[in-house]
Protein backbone atom coordinates (compact mmCIF):
# COMPACT_ATOMS: atom_id res chain seq x y z
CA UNK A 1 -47.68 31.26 30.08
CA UNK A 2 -44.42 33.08 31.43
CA UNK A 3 -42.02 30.60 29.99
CA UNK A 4 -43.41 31.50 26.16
CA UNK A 5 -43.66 34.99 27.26
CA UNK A 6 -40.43 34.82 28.30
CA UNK A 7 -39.19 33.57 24.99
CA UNK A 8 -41.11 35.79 23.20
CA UNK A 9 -39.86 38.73 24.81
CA UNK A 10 -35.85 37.36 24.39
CA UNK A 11 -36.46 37.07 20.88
CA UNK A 12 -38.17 40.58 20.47
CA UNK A 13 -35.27 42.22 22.49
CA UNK A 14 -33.06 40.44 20.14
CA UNK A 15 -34.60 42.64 17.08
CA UNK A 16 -34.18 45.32 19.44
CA UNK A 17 -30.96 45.49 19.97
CA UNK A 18 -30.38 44.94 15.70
CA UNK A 19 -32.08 47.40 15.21
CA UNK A 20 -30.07 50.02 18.43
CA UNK A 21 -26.86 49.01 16.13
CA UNK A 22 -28.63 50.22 12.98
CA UNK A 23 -28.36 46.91 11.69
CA UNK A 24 -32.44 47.06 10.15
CA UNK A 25 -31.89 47.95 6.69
CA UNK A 26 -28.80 45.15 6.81
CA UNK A 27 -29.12 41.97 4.68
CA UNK A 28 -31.34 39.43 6.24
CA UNK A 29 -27.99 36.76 7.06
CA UNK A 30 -26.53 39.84 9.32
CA UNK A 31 -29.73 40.43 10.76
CA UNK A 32 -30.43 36.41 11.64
CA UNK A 33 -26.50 36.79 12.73
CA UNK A 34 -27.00 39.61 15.52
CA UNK A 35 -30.24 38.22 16.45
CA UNK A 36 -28.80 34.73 17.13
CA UNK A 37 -25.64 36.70 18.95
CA UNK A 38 -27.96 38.10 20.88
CA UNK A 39 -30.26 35.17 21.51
CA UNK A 40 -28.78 34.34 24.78
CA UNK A 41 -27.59 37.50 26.35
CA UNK A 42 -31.02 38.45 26.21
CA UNK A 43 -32.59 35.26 27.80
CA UNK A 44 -32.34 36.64 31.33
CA UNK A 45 -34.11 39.46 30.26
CA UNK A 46 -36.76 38.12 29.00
CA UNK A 47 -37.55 36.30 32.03
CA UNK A 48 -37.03 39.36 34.00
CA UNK A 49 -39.55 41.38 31.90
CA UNK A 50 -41.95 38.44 32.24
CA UNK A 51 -41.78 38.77 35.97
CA UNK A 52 -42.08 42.44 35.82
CA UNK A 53 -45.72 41.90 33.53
CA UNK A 54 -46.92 39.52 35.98
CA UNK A 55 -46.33 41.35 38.81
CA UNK A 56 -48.05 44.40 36.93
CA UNK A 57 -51.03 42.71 36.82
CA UNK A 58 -51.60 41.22 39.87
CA UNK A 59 -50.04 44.29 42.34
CA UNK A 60 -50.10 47.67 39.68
CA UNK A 61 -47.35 48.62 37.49
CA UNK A 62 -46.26 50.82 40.52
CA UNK A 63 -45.71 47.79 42.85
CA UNK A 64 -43.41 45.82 39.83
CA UNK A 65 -41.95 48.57 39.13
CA UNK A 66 -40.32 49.05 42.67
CA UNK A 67 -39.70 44.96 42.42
CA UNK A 68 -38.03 45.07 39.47
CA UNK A 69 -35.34 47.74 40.32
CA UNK A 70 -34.66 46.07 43.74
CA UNK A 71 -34.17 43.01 41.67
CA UNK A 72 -32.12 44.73 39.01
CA UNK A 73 -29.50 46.10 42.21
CA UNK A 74 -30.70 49.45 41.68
CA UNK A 75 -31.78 52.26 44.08
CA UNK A 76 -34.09 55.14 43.32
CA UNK A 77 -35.17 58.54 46.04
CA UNK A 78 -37.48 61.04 45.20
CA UNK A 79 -37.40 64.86 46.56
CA UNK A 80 -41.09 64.80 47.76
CA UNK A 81 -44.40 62.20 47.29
CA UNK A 82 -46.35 63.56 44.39
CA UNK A 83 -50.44 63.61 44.76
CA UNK A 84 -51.84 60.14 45.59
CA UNK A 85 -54.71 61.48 43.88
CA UNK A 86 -56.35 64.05 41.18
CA UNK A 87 -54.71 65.07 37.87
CA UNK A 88 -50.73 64.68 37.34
CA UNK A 89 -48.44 64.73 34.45
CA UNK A 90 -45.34 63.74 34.52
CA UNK A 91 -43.04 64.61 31.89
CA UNK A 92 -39.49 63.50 31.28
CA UNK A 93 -36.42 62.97 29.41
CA UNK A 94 -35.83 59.22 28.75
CA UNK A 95 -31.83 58.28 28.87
CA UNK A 96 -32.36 54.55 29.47
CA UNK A 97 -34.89 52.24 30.93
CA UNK A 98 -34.43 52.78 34.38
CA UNK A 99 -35.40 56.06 34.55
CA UNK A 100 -38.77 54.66 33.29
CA UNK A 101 -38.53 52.28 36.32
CA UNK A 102 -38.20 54.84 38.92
CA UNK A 103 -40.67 57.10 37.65
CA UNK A 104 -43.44 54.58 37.89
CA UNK A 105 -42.30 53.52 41.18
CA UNK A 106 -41.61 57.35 42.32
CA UNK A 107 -45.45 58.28 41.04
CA UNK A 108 -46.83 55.19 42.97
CA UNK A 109 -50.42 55.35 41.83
CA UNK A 110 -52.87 52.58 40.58
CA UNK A 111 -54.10 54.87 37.79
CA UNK A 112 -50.93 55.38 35.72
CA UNK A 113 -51.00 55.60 32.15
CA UNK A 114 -47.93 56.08 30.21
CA UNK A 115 -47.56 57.03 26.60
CA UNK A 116 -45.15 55.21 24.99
CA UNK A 117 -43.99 54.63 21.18
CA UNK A 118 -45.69 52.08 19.28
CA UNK A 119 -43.56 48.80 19.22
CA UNK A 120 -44.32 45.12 19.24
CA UNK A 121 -42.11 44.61 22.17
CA UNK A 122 -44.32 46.54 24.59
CA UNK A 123 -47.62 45.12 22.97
CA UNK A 124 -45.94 41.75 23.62
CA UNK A 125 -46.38 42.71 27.59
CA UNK A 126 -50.34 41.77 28.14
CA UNK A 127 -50.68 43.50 31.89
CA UNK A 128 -48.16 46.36 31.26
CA UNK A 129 -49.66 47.41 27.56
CA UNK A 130 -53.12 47.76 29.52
CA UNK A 131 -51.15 50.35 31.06
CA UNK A 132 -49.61 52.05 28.09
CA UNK A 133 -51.20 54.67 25.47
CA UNK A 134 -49.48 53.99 22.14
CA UNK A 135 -48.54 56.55 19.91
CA UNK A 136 -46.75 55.85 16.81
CA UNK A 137 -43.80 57.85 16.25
CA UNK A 138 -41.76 56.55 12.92
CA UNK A 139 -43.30 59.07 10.97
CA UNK A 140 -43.91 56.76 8.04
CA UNK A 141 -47.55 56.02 8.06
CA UNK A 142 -48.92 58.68 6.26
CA UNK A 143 -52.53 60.00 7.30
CA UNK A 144 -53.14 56.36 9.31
CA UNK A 145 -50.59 56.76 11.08
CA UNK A 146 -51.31 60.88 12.19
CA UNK A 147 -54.68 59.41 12.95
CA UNK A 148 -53.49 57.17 15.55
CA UNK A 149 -50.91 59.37 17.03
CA UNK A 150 -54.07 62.48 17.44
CA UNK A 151 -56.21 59.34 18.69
CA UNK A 152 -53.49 58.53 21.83
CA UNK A 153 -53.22 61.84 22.91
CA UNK A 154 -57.03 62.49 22.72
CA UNK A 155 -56.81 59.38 25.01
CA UNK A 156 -54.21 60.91 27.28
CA UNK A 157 -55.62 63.71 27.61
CA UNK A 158 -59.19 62.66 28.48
CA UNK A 159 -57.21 60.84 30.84
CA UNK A 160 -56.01 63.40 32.35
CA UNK A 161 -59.18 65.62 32.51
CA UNK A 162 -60.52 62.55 34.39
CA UNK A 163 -58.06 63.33 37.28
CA UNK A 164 -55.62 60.41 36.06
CA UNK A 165 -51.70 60.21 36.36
CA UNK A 166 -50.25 60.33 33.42
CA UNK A 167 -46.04 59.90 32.45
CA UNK A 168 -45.34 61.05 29.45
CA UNK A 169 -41.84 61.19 27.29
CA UNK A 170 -41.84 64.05 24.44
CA UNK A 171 -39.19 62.86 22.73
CA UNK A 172 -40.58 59.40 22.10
CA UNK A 173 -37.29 57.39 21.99
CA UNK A 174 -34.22 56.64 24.30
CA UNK A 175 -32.20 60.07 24.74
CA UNK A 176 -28.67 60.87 25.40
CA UNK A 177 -28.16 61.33 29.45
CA UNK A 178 -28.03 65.15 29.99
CA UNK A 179 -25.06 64.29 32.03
CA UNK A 180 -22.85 63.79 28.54
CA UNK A 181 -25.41 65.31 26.35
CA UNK A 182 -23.44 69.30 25.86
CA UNK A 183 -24.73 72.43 26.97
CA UNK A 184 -28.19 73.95 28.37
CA UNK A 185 -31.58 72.75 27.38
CA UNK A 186 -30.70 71.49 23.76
CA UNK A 187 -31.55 67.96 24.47
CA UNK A 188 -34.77 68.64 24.38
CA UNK A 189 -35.05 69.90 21.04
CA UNK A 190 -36.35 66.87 19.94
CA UNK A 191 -39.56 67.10 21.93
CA UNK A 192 -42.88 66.40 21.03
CA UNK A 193 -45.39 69.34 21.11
CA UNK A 194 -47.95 67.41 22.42
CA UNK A 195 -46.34 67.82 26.07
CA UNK A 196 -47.41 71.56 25.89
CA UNK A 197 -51.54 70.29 25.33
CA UNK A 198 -50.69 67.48 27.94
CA UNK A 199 -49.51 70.38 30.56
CA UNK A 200 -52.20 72.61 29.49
CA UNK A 201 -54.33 69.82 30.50
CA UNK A 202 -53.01 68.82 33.93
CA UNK A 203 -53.47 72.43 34.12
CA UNK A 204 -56.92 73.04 33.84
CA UNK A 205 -57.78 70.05 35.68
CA UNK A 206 -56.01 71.86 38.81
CA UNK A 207 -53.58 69.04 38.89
CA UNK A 208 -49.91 68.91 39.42
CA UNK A 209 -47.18 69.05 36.43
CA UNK A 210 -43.74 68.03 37.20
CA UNK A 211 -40.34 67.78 34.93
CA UNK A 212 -37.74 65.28 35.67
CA UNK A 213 -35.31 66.92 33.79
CA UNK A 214 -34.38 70.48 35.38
CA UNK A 215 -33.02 71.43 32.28
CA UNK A 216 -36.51 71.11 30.96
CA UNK A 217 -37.84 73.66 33.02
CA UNK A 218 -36.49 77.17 31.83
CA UNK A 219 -37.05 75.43 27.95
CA UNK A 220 -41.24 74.91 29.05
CA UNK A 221 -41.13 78.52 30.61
CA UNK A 222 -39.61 79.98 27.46
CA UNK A 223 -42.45 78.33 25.14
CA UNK A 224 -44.93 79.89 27.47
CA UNK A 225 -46.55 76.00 28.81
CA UNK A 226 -48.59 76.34 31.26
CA UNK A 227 -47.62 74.31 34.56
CA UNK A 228 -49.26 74.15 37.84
CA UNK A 229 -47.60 73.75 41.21
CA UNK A 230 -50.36 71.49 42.00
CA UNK A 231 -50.78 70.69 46.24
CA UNK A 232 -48.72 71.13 49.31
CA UNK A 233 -46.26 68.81 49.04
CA UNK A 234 -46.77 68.03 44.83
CA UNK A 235 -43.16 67.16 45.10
CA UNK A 236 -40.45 68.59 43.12
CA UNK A 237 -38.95 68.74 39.55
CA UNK A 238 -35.98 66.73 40.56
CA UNK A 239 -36.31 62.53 40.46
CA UNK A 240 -33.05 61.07 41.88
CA UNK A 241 -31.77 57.61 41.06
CA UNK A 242 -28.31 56.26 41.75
CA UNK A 243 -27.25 52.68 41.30
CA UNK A 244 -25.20 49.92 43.42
């Protein structure tokens, strides 16, 4: 099973990547080329992710997460432990996919759920979909598509209301790092206004709601959000990660 996982998941990082150079509208030969440059680059990833599915099903998505940074060379902190227990949201920007990494390691609870963009790559990862609570974001799909995308927040936020940890990322896509990305909170004009029903939520379940991105913080007050500071020792807005 992992080696055709494996494979599968190369291949579907492959189309990734063609499509991260805006190569998807390109004729097909150009888009067989980059996936075939790509083909074996993307090998040791696949087997990586394949590990990181396994071990999501047999130890939490928590537990592989923290695996699969140690493997990867990278090191993560947190300010404070957030609640092991009752109603969280999490919401952050997304620069890369470590930052996704840490989070679910930083959270460290059985009961995460994550909402994440529709794409066949993450509904090729059985254990870590079970995890995930699509929403399709292209824009596209006409009323079906707005249908599914109210659905997966109804599901988040029942979620929620259930006392449930949930990680959320408005802007539904990889974002510039707010290191490089200019001036005050403008990165996170792109947002999703389903964060503000998702804090309202955590709120009124008398959970905890916590932004990674201090930026993101005077931009939520401004737009008059509810968040909660939640129990002692919630933890704090900031999420640290440096790498070896």
């Amino acid at each position: 099973m992992a080696e055709p996982l494996a494979r599968e998941l190369a291949m579907l990082s492959g189309e990734e990547m063609v499509a991260a150079l805006g190569l998807g509208g390109a004729p097909a030969w150009v888009r067989r080329a980059g996936r075939a440059a790509f083909a074996v680059p993307s090998w040791p990833l696949g087997r990586a992710l394949a590990r990181f599915d396994r071990r999501a099903g047999e130890a939490g998505i928590h537990v592989a997460a923290r695996e699969a940074l140690s493997g990867f060379g990278a090191r993560w902190t947190a300010d404070a432990a957030p609640p092991s227990r009752g109603a969280l949201l999490v919401v952050s920007n997304h620069p890369g996919a470590y930052d996704a990494l840490a989070l679910m390691a930083a959270i460290g609870r059985g009961d995460l759920m994550i909402v994440a963009a529709e794409r066949r790559f993450l509904r090729a990862l059985p254990h870590v979909s079970e995890r995930l609570l699509f929403v399709p974001i292209d824009g596209g799909g006409g009323g079906r598509e707005l249908a599914a995308r109210t659905a997966g927040v109804r599901r988040a936020l029942r979620h929620l209301r259930g006392g449930g940890a949930l990680l959320h990322f408005p802007a539904g896509r990889i974002e510039a790092d707010p290191a490089f990305a200019g001036d005050g909170d403008a990165p996170l004009g792109a947002w999703h206004p389903s964060a503000g029903a998702l804090l309202r939520a955590a709120a009124a379940a008398g959970g905890a709601s916590r932004l990674r991105s201090s930026r993101g913080c005077t931009r939520l007050g401004r737009s008059g959000w509810p968040s909660r500071a939640g129990p002692s020792g919630a933890g704090s807005a900031r999420w640290r990660r440096s790498s070896r």
